[in-house]
N, C-alpha and C. Protein backbone atom coordinates (compact mmCIF):
# COMPACT_ATOMS: atom_id res chain seq x y z
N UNK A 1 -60.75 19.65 53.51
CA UNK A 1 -59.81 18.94 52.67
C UNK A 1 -58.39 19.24 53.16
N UNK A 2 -57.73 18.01 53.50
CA UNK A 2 -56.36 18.41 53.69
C UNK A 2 -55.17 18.74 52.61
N UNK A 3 -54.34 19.56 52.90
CA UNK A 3 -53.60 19.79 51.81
C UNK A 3 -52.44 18.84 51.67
N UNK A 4 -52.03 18.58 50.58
CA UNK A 4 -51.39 17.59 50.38
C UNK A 4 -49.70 17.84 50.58
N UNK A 5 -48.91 17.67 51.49
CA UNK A 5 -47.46 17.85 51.91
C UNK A 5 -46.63 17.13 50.49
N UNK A 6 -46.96 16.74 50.08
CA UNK A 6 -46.21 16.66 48.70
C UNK A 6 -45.99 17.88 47.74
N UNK A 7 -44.51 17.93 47.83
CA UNK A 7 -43.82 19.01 47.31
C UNK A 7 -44.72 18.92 45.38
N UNK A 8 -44.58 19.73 44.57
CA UNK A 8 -44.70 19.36 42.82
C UNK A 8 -43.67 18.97 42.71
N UNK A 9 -43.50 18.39 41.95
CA UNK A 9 -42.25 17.73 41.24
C UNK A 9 -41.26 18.53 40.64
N UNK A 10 -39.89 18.44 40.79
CA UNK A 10 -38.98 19.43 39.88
C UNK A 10 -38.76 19.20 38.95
N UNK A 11 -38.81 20.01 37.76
CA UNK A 11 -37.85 19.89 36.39
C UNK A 11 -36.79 20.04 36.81
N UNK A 12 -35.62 19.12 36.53
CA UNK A 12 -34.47 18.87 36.69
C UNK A 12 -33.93 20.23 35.56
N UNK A 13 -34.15 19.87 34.10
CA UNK A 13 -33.44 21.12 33.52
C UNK A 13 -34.32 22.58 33.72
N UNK A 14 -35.33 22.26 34.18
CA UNK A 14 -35.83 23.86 34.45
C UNK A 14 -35.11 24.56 35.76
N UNK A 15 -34.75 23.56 36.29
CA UNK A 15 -33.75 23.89 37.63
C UNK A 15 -32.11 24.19 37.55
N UNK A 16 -31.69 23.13 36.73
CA UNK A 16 -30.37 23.55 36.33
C UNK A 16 -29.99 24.80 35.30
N UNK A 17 -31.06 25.24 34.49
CA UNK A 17 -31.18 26.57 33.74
C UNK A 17 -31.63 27.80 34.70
N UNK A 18 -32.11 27.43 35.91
CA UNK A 18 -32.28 28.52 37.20
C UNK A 18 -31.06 29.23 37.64
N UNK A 19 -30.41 27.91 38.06
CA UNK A 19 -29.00 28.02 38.95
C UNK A 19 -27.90 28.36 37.43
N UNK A 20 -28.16 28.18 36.31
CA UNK A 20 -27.04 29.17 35.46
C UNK A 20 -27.15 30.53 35.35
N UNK A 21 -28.61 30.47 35.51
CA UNK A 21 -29.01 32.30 35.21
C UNK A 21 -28.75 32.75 36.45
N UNK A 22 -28.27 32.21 37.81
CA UNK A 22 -27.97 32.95 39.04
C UNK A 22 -26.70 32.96 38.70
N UNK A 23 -25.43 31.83 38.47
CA UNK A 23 -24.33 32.00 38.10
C UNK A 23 -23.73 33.21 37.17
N UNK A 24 -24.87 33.30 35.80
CA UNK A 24 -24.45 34.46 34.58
C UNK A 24 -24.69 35.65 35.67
N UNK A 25 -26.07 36.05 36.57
CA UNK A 25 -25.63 37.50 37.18
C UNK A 25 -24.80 37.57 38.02
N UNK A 26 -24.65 36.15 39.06
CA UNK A 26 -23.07 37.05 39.97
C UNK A 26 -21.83 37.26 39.08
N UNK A 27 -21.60 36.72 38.21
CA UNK A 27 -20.54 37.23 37.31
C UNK A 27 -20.47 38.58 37.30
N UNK A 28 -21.91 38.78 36.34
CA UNK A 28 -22.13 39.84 36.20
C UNK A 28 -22.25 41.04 36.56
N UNK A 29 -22.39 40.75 38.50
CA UNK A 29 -22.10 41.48 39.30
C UNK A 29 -20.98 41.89 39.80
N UNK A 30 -19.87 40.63 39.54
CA UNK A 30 -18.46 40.99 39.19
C UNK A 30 -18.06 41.77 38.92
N UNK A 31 -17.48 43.23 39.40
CA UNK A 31 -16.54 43.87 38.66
C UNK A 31 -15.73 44.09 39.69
N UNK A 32 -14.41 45.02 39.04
CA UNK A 32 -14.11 44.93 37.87
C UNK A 32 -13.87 44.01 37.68
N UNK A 33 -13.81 43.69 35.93
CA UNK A 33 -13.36 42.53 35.19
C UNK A 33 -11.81 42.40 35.17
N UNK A 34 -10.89 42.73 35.75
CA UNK A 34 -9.63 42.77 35.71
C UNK A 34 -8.44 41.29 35.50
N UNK A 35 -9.40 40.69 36.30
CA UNK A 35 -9.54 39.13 36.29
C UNK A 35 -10.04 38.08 35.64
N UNK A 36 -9.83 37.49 35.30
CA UNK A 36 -10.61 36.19 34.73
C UNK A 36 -11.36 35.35 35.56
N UNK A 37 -12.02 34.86 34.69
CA UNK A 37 -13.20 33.67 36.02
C UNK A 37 -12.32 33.02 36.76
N UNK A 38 -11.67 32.49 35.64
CA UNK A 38 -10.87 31.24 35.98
C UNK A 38 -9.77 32.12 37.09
N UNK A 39 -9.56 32.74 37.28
CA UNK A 39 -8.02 33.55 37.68
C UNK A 39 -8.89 33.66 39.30
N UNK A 40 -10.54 33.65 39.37
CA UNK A 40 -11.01 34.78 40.62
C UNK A 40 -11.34 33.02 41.18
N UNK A 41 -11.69 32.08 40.44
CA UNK A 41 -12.18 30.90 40.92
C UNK A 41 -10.80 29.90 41.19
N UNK A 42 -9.95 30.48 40.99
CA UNK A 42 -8.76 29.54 41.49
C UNK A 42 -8.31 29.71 42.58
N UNK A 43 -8.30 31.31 42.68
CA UNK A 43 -8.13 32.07 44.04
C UNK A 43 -8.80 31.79 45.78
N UNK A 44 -10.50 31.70 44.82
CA UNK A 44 -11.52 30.99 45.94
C UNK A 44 -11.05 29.99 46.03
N UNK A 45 -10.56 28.91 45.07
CA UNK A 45 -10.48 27.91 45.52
C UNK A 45 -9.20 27.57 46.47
N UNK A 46 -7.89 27.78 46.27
CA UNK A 46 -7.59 28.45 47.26
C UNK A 46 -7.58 28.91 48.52
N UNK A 47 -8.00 29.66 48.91
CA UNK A 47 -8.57 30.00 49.86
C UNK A 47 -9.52 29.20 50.84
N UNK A 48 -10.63 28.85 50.02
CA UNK A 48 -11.53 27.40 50.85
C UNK A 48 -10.78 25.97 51.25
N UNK A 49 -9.50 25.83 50.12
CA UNK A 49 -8.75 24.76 49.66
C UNK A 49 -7.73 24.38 50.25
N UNK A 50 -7.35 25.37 50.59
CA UNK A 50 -5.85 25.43 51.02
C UNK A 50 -4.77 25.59 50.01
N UNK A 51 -3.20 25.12 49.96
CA UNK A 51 -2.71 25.20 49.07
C UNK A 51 -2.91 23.80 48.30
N UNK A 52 -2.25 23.90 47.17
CA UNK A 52 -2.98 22.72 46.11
C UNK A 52 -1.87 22.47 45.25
N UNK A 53 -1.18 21.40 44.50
CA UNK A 53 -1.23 21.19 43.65
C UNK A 53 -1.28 21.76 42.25
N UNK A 54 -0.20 21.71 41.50
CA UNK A 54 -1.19 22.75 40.02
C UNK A 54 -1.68 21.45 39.04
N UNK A 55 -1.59 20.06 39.28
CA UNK A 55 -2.39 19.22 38.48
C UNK A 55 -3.73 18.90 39.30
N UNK A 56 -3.93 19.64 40.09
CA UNK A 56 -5.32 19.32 41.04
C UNK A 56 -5.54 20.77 40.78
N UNK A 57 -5.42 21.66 40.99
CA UNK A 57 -6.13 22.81 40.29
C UNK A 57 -6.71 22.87 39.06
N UNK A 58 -5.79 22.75 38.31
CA UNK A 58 -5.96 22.50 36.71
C UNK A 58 -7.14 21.40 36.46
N UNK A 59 -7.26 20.17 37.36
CA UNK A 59 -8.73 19.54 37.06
C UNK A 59 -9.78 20.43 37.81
N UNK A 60 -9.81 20.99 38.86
CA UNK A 60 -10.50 21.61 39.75
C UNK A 60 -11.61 22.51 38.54
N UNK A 61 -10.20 23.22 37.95
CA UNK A 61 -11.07 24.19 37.29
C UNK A 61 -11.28 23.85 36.07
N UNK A 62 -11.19 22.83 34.98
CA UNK A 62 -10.92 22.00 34.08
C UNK A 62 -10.38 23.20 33.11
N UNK A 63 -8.94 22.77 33.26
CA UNK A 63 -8.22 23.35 32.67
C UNK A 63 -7.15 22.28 32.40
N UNK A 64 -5.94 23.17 31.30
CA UNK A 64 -4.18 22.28 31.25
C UNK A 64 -3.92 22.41 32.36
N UNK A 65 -2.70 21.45 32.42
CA UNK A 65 -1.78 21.86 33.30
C UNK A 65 -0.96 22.89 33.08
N UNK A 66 -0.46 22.89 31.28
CA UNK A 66 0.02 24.43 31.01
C UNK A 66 -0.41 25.61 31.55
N UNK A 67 -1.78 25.30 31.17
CA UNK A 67 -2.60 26.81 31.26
C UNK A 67 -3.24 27.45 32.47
N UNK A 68 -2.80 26.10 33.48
CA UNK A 68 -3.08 26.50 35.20
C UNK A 68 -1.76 26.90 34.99
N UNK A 69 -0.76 26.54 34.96
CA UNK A 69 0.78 26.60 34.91
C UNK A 69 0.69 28.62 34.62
N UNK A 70 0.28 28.69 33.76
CA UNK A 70 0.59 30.57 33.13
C UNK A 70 -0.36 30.95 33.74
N UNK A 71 -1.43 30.73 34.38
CA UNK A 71 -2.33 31.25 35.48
C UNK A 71 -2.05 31.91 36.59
N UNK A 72 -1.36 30.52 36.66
CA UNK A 72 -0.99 30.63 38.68
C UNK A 72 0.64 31.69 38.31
N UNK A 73 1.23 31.65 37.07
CA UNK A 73 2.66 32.45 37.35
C UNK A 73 1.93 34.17 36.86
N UNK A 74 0.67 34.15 36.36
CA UNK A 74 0.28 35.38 36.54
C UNK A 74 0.01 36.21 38.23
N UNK A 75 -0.74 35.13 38.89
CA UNK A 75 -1.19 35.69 39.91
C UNK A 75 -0.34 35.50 40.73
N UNK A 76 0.88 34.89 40.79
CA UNK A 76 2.10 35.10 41.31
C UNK A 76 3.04 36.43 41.24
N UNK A 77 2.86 36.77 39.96
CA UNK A 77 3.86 38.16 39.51
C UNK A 77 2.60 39.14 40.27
N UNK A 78 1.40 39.20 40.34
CA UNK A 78 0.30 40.33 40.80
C UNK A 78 0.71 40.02 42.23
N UNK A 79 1.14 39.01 42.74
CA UNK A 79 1.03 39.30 44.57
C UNK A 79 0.35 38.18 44.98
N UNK A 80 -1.00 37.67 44.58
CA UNK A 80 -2.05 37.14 44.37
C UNK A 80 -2.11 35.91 45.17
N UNK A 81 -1.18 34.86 44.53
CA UNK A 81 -0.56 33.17 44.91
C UNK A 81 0.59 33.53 44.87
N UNK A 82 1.50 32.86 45.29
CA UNK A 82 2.66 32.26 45.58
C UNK A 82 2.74 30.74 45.46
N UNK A 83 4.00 29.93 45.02
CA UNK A 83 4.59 28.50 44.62
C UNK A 83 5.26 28.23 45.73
N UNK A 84 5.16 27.39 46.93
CA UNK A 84 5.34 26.72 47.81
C UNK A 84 5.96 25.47 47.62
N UNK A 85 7.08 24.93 48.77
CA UNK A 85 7.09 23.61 48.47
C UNK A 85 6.66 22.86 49.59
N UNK A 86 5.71 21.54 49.00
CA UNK A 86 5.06 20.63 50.09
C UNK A 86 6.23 20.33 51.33
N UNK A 87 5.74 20.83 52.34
CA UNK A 87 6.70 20.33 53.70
C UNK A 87 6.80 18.72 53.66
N UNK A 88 6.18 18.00 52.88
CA UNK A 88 5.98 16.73 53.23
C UNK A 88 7.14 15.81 51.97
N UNK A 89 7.32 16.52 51.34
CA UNK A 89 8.09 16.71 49.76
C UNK A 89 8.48 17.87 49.22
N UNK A 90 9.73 17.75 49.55
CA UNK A 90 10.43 19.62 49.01
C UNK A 90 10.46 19.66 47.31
N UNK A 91 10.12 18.43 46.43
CA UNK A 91 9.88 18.05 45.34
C UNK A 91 8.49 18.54 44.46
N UNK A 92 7.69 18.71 45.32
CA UNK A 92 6.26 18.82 44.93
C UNK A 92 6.25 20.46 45.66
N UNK A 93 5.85 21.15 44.23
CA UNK A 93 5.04 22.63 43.73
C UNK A 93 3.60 22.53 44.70
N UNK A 94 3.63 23.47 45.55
CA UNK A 94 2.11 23.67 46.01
C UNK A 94 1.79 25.04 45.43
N UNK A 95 0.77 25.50 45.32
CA UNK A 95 -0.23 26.62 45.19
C UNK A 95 -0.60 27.58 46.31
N UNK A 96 -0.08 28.59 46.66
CA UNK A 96 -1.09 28.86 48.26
C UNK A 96 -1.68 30.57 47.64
N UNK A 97 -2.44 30.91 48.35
CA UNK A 97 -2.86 32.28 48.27
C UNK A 97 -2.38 33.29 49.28
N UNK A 98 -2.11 34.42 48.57
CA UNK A 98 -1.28 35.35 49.71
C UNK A 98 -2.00 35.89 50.47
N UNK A 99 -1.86 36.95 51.29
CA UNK A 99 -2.74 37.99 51.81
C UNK A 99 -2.84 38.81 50.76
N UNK A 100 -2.54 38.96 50.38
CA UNK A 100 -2.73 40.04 49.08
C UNK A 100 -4.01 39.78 48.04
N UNK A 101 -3.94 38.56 47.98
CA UNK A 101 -5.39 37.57 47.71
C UNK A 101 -6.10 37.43 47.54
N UNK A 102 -6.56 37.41 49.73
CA UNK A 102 -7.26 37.13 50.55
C UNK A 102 -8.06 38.60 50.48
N UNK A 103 -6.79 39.23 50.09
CA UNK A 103 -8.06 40.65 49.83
C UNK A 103 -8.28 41.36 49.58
N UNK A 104 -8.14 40.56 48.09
CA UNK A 104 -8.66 41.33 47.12
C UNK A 104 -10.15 41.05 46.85
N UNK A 105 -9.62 39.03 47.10
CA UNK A 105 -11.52 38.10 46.69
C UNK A 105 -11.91 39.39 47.88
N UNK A 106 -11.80 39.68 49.24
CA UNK A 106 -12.80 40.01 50.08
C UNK A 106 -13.60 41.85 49.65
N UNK A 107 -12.35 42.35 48.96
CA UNK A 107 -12.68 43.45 48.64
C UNK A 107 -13.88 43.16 47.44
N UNK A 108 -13.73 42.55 46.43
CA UNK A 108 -14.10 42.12 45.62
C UNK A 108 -15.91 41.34 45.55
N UNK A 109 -15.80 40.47 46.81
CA UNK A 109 -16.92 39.90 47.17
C UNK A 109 -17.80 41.35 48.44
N UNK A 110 -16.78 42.12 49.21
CA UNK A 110 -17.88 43.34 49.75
C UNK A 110 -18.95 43.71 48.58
N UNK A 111 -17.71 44.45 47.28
CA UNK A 111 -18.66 45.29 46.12
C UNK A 111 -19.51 44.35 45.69
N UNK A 112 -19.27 43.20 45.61
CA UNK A 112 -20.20 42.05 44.38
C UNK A 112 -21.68 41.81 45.81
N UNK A 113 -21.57 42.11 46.96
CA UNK A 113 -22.98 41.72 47.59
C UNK A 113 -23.37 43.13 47.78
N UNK A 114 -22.45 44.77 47.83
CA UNK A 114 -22.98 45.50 47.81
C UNK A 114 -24.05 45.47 46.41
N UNK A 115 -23.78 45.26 45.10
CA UNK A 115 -24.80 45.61 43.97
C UNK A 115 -25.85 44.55 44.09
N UNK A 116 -25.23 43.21 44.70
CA UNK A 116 -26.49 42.26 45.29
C UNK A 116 -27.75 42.74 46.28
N UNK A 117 -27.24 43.08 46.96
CA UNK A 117 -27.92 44.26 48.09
C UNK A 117 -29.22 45.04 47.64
N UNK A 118 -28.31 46.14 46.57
CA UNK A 118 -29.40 47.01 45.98
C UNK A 118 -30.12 45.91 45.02
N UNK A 119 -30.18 44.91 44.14
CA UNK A 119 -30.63 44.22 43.48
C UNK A 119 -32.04 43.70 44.65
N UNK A 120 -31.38 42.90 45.53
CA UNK A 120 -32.28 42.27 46.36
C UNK A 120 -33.37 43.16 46.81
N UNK A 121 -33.20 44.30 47.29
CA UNK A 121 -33.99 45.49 48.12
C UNK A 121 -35.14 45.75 46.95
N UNK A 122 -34.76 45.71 45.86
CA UNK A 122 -36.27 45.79 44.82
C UNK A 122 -37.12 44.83 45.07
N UNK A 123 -36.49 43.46 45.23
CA UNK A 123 -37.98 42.45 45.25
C UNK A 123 -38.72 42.90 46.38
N UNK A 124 -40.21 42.04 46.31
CA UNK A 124 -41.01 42.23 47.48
C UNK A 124 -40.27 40.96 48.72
N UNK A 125 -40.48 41.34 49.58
CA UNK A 125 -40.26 40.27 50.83
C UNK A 125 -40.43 39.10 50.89
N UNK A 126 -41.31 38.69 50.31
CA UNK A 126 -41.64 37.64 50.16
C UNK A 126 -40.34 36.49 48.80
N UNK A 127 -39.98 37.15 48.01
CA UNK A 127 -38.72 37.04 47.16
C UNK A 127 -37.42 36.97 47.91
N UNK A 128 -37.50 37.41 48.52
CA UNK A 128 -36.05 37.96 49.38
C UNK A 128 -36.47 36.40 50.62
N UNK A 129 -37.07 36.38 51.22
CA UNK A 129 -37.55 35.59 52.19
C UNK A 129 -37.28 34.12 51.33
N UNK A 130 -37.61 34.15 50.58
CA UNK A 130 -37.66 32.35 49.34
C UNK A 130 -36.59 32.55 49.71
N UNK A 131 -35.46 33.61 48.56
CA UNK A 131 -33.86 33.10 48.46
C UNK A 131 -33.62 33.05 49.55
N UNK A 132 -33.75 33.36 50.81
CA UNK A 132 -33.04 32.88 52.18
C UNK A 132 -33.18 31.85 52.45
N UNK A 133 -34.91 31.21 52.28
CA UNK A 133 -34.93 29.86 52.71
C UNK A 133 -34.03 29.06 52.30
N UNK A 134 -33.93 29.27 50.76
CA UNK A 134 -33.18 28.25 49.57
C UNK A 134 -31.74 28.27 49.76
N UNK A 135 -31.59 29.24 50.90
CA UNK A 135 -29.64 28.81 51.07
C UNK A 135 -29.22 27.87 51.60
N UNK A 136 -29.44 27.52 52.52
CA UNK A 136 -28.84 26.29 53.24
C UNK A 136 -29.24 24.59 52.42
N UNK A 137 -30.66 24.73 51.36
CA UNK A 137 -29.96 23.80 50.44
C UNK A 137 -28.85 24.10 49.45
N UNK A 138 -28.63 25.20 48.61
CA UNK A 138 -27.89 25.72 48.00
C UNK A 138 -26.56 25.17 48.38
N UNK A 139 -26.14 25.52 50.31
CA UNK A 139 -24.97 25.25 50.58
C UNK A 139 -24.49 23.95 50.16
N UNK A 140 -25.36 23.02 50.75
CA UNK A 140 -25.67 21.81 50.88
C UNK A 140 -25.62 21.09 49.26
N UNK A 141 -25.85 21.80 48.64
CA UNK A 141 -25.80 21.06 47.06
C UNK A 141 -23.94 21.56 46.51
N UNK A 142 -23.48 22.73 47.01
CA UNK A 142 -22.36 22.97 46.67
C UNK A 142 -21.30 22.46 47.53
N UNK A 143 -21.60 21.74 48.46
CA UNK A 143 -20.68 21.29 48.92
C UNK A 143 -20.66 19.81 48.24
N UNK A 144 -21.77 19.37 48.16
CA UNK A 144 -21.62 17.82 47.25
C UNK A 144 -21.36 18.21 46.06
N UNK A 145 -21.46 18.93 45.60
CA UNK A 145 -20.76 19.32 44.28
C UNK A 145 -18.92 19.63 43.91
N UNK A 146 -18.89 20.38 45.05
CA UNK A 146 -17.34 20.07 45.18
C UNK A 146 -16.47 18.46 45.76
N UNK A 147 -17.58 18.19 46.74
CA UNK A 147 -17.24 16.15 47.03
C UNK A 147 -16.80 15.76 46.22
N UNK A 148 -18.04 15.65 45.44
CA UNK A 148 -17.97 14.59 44.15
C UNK A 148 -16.91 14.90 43.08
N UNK A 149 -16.61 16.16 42.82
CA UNK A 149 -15.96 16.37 42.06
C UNK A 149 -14.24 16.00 42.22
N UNK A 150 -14.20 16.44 43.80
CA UNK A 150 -13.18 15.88 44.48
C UNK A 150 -12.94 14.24 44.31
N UNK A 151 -13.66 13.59 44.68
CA UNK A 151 -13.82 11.96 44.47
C UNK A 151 -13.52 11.37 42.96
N UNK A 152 -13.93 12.36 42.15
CA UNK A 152 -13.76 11.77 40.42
C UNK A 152 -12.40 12.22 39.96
N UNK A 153 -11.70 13.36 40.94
CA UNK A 153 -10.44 13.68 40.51
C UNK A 153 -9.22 12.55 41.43
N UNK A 154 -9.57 12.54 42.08
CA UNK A 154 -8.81 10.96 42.82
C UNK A 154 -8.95 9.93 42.39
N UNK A 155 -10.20 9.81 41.72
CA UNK A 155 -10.21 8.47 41.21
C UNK A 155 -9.57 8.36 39.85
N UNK A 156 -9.77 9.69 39.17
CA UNK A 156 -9.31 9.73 37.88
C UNK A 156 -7.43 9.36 37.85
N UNK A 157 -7.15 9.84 39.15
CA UNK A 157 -5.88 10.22 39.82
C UNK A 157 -4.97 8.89 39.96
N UNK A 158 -6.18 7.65 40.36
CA UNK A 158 -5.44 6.82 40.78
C UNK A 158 -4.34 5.90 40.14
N UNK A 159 -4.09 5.80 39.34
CA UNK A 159 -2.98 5.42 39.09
C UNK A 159 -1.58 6.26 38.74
N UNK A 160 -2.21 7.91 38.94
CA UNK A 160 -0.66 8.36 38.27
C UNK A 160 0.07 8.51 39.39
N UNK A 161 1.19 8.32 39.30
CA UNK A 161 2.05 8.68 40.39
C UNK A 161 1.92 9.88 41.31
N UNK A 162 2.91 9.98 42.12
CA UNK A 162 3.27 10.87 43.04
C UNK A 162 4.13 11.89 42.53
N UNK A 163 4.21 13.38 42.54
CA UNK A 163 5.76 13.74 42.29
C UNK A 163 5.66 13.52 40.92
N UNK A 164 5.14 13.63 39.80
CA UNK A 164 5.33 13.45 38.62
C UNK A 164 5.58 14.82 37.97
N UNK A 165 6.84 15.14 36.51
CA UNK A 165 6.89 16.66 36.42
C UNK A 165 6.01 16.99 35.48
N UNK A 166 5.91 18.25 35.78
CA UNK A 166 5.23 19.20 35.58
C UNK A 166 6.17 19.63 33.72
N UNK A 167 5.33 20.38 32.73
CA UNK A 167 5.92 20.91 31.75
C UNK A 167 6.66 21.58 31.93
N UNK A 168 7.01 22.41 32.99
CA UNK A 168 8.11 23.18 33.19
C UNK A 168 9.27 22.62 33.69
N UNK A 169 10.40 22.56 33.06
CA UNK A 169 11.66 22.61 33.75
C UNK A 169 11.89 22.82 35.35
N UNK A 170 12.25 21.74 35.69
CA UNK A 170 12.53 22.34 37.50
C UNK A 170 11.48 22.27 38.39
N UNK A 171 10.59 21.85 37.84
CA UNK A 171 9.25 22.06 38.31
C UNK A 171 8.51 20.62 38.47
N UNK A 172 7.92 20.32 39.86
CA UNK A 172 7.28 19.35 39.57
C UNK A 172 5.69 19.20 40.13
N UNK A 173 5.21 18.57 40.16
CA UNK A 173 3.80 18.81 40.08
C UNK A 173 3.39 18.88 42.05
């Protein structure tokens, strides 16, 4: 009897309740907590991102624009980001990440795969061997995940202007 190359079928929410309970432990593997999600995921983003915008951050991470606004002037006063102006428009506020940053996420992401590490080394091989296979879809789903998300914020985008201000005084987006 041949075996049948047809995968079983996925539960869509038995799958998307997988990938939260991997999300709740790297948090969790997170420390210290010194930071906020939002404060360590703006940073990554950032970093992968380049500099940005604080009304494209602020959807990025669905947030205000206020409250990216007191974000980004936190991790500004820590070293963290810095407020740039677009070379292309000395008008328009960019976002960039410092070296100071760059490494802290890296200090930050060593400890968070060191406790991954010891976590992983308990399963049997065969566990450890799955999650390897499953990365390169993983990648592959997070990068269309950031696409798309990218695509719905442009589109959402499209009609507001260019250069539009920002709640702060002096400040424009």
């Amino acid at each position: 009897m041949d075996p049948d190359p047809t995968p079983p079928p996925v539960d869509d929410l038995e799958l998307a309740a997988g990938l939260g309970r991997v999300r709740t432990m790297m948090r969790v593997l997170d420390v210290p907590r010194d930071l906020s999600i939002t404060s360590l995921s703006t940073l990554a983003n950032l970093e992968r991102l380049g500099p940005r915008r604080l009304t494209e951050l602020a959807s990025i991470e669905g947030v205000t624009q206020p409250a990216m606004t007191q974000l980004v002037s936190r991790l500004d006063r820590e070293g963290l980001a810095e407020r740039q102006s677009d070379p292309g428009d000395g008008r328009v506020v960019m976002v960039a990440i410092t070296q100071h940053g760059r490494a802290e996420l890296a200090r930050r992401r060593a400890a968070q795969a060191k406790r991954l590490a010891e976590l992983l080394a308990e399963l049997p091989a065969a566990d450890r061997a799955a999650i390897a296979a499953a990365l390169p879809a993983l990648d592959r789903l997070a990068a269309h995940a950031l696409a798309s998300a990218a695509t719905a914020q442009r589109s959402a985008q499209g009609g507001a202007r260019e250069g539009t201000h920002s709640n702060n005084p002096g400040e424009t987006e």
